[in-house]
PDB file of N, CA and C in Angstrom:
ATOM      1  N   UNK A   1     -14.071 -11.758   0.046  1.00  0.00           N
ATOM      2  CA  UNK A   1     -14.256 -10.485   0.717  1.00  0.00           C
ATOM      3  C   UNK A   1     -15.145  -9.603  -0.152  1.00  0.00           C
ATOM      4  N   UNK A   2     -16.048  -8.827   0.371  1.00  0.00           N
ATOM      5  CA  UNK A   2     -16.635  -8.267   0.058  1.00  0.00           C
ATOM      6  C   UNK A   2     -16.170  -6.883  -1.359  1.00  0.00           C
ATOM      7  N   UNK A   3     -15.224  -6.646  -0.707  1.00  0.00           N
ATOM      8  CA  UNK A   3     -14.966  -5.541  -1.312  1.00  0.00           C
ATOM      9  C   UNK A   3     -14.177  -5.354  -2.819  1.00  0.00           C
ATOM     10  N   UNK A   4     -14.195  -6.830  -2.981  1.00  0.00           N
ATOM     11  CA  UNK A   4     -13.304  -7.267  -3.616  1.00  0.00           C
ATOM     12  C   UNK A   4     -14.353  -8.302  -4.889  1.00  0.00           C
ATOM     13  N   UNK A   5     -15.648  -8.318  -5.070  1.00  0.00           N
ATOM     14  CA  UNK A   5     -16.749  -9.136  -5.316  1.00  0.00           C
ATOM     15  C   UNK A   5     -16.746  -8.487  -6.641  1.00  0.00           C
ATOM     16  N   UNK A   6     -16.694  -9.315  -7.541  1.00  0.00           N
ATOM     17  CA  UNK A   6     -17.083  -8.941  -9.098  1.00  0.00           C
ATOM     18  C   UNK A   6     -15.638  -8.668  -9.937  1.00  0.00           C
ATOM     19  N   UNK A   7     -14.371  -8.593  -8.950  1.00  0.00           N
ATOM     20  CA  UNK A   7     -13.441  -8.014  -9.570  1.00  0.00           C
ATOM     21  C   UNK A   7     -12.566  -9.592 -10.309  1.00  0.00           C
ATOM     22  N   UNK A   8     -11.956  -9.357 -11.165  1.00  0.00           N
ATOM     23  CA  UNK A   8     -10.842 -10.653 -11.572  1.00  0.00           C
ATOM     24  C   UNK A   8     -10.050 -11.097 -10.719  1.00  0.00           C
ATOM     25  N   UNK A   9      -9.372 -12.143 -11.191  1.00  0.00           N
ATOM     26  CA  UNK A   9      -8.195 -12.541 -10.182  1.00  0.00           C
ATOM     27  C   UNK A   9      -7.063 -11.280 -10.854  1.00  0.00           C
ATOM     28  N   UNK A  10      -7.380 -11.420 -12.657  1.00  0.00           N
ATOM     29  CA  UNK A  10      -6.079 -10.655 -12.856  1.00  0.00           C
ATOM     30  C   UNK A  10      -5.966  -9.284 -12.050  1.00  0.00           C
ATOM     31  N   UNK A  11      -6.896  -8.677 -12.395  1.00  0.00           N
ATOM     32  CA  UNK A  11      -7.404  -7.116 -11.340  1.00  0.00           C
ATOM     33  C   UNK A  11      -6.739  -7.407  -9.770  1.00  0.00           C
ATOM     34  N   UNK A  12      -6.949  -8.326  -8.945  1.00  0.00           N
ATOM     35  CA  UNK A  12      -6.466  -8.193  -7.880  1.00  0.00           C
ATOM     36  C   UNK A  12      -5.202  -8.242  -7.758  1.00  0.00           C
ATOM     37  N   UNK A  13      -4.629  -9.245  -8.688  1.00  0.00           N
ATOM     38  CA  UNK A  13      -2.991  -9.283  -8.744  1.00  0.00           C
ATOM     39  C   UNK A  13      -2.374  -8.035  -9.292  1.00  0.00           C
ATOM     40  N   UNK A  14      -2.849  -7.487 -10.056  1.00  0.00           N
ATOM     41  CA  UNK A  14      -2.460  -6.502 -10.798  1.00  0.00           C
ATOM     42  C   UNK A  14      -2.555  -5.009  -9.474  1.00  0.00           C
ATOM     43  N   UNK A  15      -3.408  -5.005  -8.710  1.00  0.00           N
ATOM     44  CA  UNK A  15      -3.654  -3.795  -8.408  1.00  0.00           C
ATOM     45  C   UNK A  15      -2.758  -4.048  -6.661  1.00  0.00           C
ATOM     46  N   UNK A  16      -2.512  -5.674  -6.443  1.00  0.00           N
ATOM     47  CA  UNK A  16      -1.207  -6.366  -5.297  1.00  0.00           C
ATOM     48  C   UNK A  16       0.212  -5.853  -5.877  1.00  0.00           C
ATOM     49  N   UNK A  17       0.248  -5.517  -7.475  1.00  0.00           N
ATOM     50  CA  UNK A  17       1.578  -5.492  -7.829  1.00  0.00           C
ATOM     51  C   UNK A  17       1.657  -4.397  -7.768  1.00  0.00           C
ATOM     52  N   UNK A  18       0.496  -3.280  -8.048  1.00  0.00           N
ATOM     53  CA  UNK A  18       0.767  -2.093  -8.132  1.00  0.00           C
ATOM     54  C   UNK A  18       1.550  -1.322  -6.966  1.00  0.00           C
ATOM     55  N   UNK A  19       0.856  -2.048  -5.878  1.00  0.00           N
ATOM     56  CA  UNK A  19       1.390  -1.391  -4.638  1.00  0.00           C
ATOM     57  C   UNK A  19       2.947  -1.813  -4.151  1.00  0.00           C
ATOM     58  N   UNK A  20       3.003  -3.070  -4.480  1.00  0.00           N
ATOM     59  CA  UNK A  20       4.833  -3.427  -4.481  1.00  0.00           C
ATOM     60  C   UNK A  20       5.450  -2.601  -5.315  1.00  0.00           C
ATOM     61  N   UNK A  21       4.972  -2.325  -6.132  1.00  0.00           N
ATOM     62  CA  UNK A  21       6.246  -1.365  -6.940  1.00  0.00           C
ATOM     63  C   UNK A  21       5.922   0.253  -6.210  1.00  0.00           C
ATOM     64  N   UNK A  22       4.992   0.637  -5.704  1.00  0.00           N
ATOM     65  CA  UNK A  22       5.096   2.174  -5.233  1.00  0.00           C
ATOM     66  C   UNK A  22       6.152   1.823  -3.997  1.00  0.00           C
ATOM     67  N   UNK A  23       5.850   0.667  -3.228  1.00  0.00           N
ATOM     68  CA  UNK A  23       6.613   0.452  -2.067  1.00  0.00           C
ATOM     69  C   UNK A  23       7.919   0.212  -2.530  1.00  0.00           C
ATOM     70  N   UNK A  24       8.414  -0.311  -3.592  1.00  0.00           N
ATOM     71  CA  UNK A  24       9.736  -0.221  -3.951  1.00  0.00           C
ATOM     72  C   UNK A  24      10.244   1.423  -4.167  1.00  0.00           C
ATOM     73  N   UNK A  25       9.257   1.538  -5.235  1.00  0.00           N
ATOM     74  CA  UNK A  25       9.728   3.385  -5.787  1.00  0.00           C
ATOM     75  C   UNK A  25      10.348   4.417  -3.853  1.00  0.00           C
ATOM     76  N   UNK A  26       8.903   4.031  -2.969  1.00  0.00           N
ATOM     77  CA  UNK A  26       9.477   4.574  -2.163  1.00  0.00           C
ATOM     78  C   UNK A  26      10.815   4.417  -1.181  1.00  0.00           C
ATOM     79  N   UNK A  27      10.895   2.937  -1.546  1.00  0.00           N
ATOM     80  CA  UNK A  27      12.415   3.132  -0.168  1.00  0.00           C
ATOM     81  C   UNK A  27      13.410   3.500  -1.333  1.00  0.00           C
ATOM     82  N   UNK A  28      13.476   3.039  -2.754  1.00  0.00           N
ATOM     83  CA  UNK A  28      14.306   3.252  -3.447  1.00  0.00           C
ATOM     84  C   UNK A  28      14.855   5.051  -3.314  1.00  0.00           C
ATOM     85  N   UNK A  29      13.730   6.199  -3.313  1.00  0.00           N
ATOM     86  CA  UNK A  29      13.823   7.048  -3.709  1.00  0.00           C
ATOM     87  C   UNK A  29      14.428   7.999  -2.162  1.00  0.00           C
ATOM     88  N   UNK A  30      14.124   6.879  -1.182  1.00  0.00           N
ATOM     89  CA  UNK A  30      14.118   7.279   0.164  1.00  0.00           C
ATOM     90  C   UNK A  30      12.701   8.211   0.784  1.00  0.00           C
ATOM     91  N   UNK A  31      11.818   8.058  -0.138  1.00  0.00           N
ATOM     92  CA  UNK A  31      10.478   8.836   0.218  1.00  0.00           C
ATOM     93  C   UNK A  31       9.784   8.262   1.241  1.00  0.00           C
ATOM     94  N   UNK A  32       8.461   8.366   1.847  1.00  0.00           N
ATOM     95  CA  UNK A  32       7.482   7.946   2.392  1.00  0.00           C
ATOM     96  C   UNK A  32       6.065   8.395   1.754  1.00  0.00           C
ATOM     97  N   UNK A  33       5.463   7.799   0.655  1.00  0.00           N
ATOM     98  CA  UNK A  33       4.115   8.501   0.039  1.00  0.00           C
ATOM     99  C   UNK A  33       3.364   7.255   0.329  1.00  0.00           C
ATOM    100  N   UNK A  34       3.733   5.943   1.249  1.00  0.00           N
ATOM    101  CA  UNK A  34       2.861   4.950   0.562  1.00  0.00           C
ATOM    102  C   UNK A  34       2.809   4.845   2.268  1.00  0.00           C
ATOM    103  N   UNK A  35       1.896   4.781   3.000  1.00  0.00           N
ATOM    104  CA  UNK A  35       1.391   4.963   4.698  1.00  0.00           C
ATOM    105  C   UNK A  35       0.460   3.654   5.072  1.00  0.00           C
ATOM    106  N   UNK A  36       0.125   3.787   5.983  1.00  0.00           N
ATOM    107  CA  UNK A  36      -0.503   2.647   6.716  1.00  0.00           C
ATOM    108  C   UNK A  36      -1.880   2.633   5.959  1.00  0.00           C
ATOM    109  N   UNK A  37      -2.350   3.128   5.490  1.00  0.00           N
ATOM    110  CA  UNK A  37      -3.703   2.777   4.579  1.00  0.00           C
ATOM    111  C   UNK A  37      -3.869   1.795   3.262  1.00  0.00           C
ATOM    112  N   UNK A  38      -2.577   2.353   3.114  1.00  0.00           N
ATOM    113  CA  UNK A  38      -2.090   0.946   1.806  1.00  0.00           C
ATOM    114  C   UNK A  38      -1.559   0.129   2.074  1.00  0.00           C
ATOM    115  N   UNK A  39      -1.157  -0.545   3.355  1.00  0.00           N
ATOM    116  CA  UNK A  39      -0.509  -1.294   3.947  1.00  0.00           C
ATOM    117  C   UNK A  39      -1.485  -2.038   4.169  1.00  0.00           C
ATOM    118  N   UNK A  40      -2.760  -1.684   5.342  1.00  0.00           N
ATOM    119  CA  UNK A  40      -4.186  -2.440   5.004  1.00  0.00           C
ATOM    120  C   UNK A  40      -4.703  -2.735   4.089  1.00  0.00           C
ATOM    121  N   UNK A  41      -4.893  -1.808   2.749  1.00  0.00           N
ATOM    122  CA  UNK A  41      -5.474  -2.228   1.378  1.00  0.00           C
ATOM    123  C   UNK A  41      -4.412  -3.403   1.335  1.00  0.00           C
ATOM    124  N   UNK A  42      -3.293  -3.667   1.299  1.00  0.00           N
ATOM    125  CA  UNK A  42      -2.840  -4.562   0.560  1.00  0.00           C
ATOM    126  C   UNK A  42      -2.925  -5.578   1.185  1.00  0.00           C
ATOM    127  N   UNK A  43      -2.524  -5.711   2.734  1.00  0.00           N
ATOM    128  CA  UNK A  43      -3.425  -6.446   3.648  1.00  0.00           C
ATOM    129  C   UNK A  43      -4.372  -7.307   3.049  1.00  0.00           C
ATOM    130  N   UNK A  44      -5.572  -7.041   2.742  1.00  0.00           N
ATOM    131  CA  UNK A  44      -6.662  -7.020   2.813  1.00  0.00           C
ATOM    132  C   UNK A  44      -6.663  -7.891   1.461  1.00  0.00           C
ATOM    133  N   UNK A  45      -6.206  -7.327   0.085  1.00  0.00           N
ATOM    134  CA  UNK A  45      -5.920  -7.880  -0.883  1.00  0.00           C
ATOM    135  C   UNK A  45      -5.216  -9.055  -0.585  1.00  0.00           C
ATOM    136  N   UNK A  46      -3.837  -9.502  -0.056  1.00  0.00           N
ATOM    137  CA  UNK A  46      -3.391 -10.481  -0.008  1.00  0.00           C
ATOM    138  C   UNK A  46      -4.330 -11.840   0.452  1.00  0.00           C
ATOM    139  N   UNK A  47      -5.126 -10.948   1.244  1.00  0.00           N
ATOM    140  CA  UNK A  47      -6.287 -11.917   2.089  1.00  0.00           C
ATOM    141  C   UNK A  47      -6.981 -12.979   1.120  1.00  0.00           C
ATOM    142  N   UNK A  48      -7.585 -11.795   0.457  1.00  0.00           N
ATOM    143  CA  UNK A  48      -8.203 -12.136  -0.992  1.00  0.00           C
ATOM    144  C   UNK A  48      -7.636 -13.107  -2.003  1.00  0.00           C
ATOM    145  N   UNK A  49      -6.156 -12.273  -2.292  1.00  0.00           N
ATOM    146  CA  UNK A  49      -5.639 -13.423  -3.261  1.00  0.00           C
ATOM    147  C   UNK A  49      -5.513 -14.933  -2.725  1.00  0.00           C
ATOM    148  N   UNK A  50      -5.366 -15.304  -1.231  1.00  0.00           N
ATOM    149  CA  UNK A  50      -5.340 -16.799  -0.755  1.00  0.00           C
ATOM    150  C   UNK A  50      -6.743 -17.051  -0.959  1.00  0.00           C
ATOM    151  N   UNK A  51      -7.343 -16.403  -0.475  1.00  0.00           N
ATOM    152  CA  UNK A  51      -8.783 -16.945  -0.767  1.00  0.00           C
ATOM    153  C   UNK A  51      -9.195 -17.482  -2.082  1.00  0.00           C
ATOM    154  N   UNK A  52      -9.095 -16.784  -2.893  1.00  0.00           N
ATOM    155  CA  UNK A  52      -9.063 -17.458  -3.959  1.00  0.00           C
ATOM    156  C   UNK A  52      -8.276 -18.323  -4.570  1.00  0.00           C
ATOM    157  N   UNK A  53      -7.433 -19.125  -3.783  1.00  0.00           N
ATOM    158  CA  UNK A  53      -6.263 -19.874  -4.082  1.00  0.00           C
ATOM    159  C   UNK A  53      -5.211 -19.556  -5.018  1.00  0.00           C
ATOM    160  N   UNK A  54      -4.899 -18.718  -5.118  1.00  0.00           N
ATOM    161  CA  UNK A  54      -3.656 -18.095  -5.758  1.00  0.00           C
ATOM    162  C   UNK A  54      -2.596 -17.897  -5.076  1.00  0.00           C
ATOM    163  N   UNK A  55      -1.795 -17.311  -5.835  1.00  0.00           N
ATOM    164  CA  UNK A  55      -0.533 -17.167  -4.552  1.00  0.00           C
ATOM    165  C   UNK A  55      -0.067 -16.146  -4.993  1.00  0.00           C
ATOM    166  N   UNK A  56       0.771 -15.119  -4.546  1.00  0.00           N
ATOM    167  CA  UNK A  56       1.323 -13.787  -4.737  1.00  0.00           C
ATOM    168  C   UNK A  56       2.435 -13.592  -3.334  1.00  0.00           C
ATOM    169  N   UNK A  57       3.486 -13.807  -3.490  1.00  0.00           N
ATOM    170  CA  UNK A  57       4.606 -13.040  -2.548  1.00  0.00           C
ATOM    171  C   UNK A  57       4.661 -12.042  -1.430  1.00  0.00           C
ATOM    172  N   UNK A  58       4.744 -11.947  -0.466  1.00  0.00           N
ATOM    173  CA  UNK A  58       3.864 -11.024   0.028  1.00  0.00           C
ATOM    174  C   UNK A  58       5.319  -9.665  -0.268  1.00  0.00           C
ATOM    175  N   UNK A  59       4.380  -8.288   0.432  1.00  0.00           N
ATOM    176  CA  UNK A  59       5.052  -6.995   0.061  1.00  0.00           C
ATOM    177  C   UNK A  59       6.426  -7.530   0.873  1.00  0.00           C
ATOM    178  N   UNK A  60       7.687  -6.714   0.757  1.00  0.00           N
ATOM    179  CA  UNK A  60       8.730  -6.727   1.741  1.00  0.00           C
ATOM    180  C   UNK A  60       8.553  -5.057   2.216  1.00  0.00           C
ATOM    181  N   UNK A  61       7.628  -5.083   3.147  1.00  0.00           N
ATOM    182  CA  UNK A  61       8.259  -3.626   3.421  1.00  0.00           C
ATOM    183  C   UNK A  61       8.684  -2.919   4.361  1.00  0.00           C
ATOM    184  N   UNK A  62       9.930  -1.816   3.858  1.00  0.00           N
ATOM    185  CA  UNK A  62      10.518  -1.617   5.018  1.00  0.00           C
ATOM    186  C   UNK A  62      10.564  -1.177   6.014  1.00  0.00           C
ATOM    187  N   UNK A  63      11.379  -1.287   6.698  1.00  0.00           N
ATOM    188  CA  UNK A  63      11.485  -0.805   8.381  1.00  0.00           C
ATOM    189  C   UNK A  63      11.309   0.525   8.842  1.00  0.00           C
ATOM    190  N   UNK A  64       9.900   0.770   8.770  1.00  0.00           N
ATOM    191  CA  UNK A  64       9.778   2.240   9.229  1.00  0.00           C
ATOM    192  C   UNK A  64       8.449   2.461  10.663  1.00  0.00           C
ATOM    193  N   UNK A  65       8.935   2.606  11.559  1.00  0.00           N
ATOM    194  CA  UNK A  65       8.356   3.079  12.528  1.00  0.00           C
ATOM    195  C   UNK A  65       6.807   4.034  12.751  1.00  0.00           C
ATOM    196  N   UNK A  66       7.563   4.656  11.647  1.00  0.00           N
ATOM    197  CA  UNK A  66       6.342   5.961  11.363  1.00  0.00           C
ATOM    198  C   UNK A  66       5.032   5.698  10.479  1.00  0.00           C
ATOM    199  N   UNK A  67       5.222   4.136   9.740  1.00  0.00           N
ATOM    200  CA  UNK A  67       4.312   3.662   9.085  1.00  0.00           C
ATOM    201  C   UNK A  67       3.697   2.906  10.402  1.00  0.00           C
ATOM    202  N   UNK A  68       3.717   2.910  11.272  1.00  0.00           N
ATOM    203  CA  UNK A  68       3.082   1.795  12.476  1.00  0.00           C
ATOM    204  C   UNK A  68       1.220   3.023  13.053  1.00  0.00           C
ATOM    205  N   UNK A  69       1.971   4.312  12.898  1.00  0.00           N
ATOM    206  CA  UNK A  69       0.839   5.398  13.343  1.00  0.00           C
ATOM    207  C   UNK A  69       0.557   5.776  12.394  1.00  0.00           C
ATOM    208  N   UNK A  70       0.964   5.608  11.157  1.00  0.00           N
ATOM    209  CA  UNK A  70       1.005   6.678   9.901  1.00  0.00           C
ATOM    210  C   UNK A  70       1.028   8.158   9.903  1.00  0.00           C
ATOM    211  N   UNK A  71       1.879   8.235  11.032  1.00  0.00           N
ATOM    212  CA  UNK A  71       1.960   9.793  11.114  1.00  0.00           C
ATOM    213  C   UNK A  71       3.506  10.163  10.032  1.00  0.00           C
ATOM    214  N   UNK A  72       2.611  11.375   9.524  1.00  0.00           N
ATOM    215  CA  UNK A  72       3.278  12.205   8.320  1.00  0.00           C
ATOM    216  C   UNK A  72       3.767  13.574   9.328  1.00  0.00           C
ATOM    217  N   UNK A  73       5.336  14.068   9.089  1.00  0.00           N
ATOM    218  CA  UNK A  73       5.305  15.614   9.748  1.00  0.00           C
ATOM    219  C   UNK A  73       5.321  16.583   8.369  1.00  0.00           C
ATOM    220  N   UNK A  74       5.389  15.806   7.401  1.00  0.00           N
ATOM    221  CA  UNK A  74       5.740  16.654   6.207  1.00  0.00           C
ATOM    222  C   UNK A  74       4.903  17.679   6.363  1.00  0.00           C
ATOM    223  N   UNK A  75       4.758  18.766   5.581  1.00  0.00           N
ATOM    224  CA  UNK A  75       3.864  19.623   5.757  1.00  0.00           C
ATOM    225  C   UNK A  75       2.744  19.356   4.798  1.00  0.00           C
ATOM    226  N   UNK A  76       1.814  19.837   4.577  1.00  0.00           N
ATOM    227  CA  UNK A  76       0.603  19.557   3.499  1.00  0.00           C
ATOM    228  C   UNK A  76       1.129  20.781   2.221  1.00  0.00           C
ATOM    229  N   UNK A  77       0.805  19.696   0.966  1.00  0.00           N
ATOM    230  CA  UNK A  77       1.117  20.380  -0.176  1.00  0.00           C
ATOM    231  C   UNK A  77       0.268  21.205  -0.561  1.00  0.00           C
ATOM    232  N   UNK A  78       0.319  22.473  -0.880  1.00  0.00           N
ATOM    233  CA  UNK A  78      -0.286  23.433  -1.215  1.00  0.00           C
ATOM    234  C   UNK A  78      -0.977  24.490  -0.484  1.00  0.00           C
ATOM    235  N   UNK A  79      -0.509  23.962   1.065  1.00  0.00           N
ATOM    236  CA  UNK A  79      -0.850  25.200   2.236  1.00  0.00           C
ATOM    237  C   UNK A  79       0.446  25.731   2.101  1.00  0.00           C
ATOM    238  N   UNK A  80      -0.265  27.656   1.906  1.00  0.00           N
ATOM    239  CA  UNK A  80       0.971  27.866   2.770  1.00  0.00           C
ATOM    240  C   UNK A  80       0.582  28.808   3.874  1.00  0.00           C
ATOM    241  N   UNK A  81       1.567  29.122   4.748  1.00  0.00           N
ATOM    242  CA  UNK A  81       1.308  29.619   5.778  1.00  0.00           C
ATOM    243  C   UNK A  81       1.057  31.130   5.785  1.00  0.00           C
ATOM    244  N   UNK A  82       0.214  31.709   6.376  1.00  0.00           N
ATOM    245  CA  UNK A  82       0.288  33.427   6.286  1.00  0.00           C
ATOM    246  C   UNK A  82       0.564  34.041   7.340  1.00  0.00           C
ATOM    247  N   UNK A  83       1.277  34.755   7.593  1.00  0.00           N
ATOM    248  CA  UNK A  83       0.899  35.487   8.547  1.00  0.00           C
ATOM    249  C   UNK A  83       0.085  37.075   8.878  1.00  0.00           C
TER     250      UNK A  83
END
């Protein structure tokens, strides 16, 4: 994959693990910071790591609905509202 051209195998595994552990941190903590964009990046990476014949586990991640739209209701950090 393109996007992925020049980088190591270790770099790809390393940056596959990175995201399993935010996805752990988050159900652990009961948060949601890790959304459908990193779900594709990692996607995308896993792609990669078969391609290059390696192997890596895939993410387990959990059962959340709201990661399917990646819609967030939280509010945005550092607006605040005026009236």
């Amino acid at each position: 994959m393109e996007d992925f051209d020049g980088l190591s195998d270790h770099f790809i595994l390393r940056m596959y693990e990175f995201i399993r552990h935010e996805v752990h941190v988050d159900a652990s903590a009961g948060t949601r910071l890790i959304g459908l964009a990193t779900r594709q990046r990692a996607d995308r990476l896993l792609k990669e790591i078969d391609s290059r014949g390696l192997f890596q586990k895939p993410i387990d991640w959990p059962d959340d609905p709201a990661m399917e739209s990646d819609r967030c209701d939280a509010p945005a950090f550092g607006l605040l509202k005026t009236t």
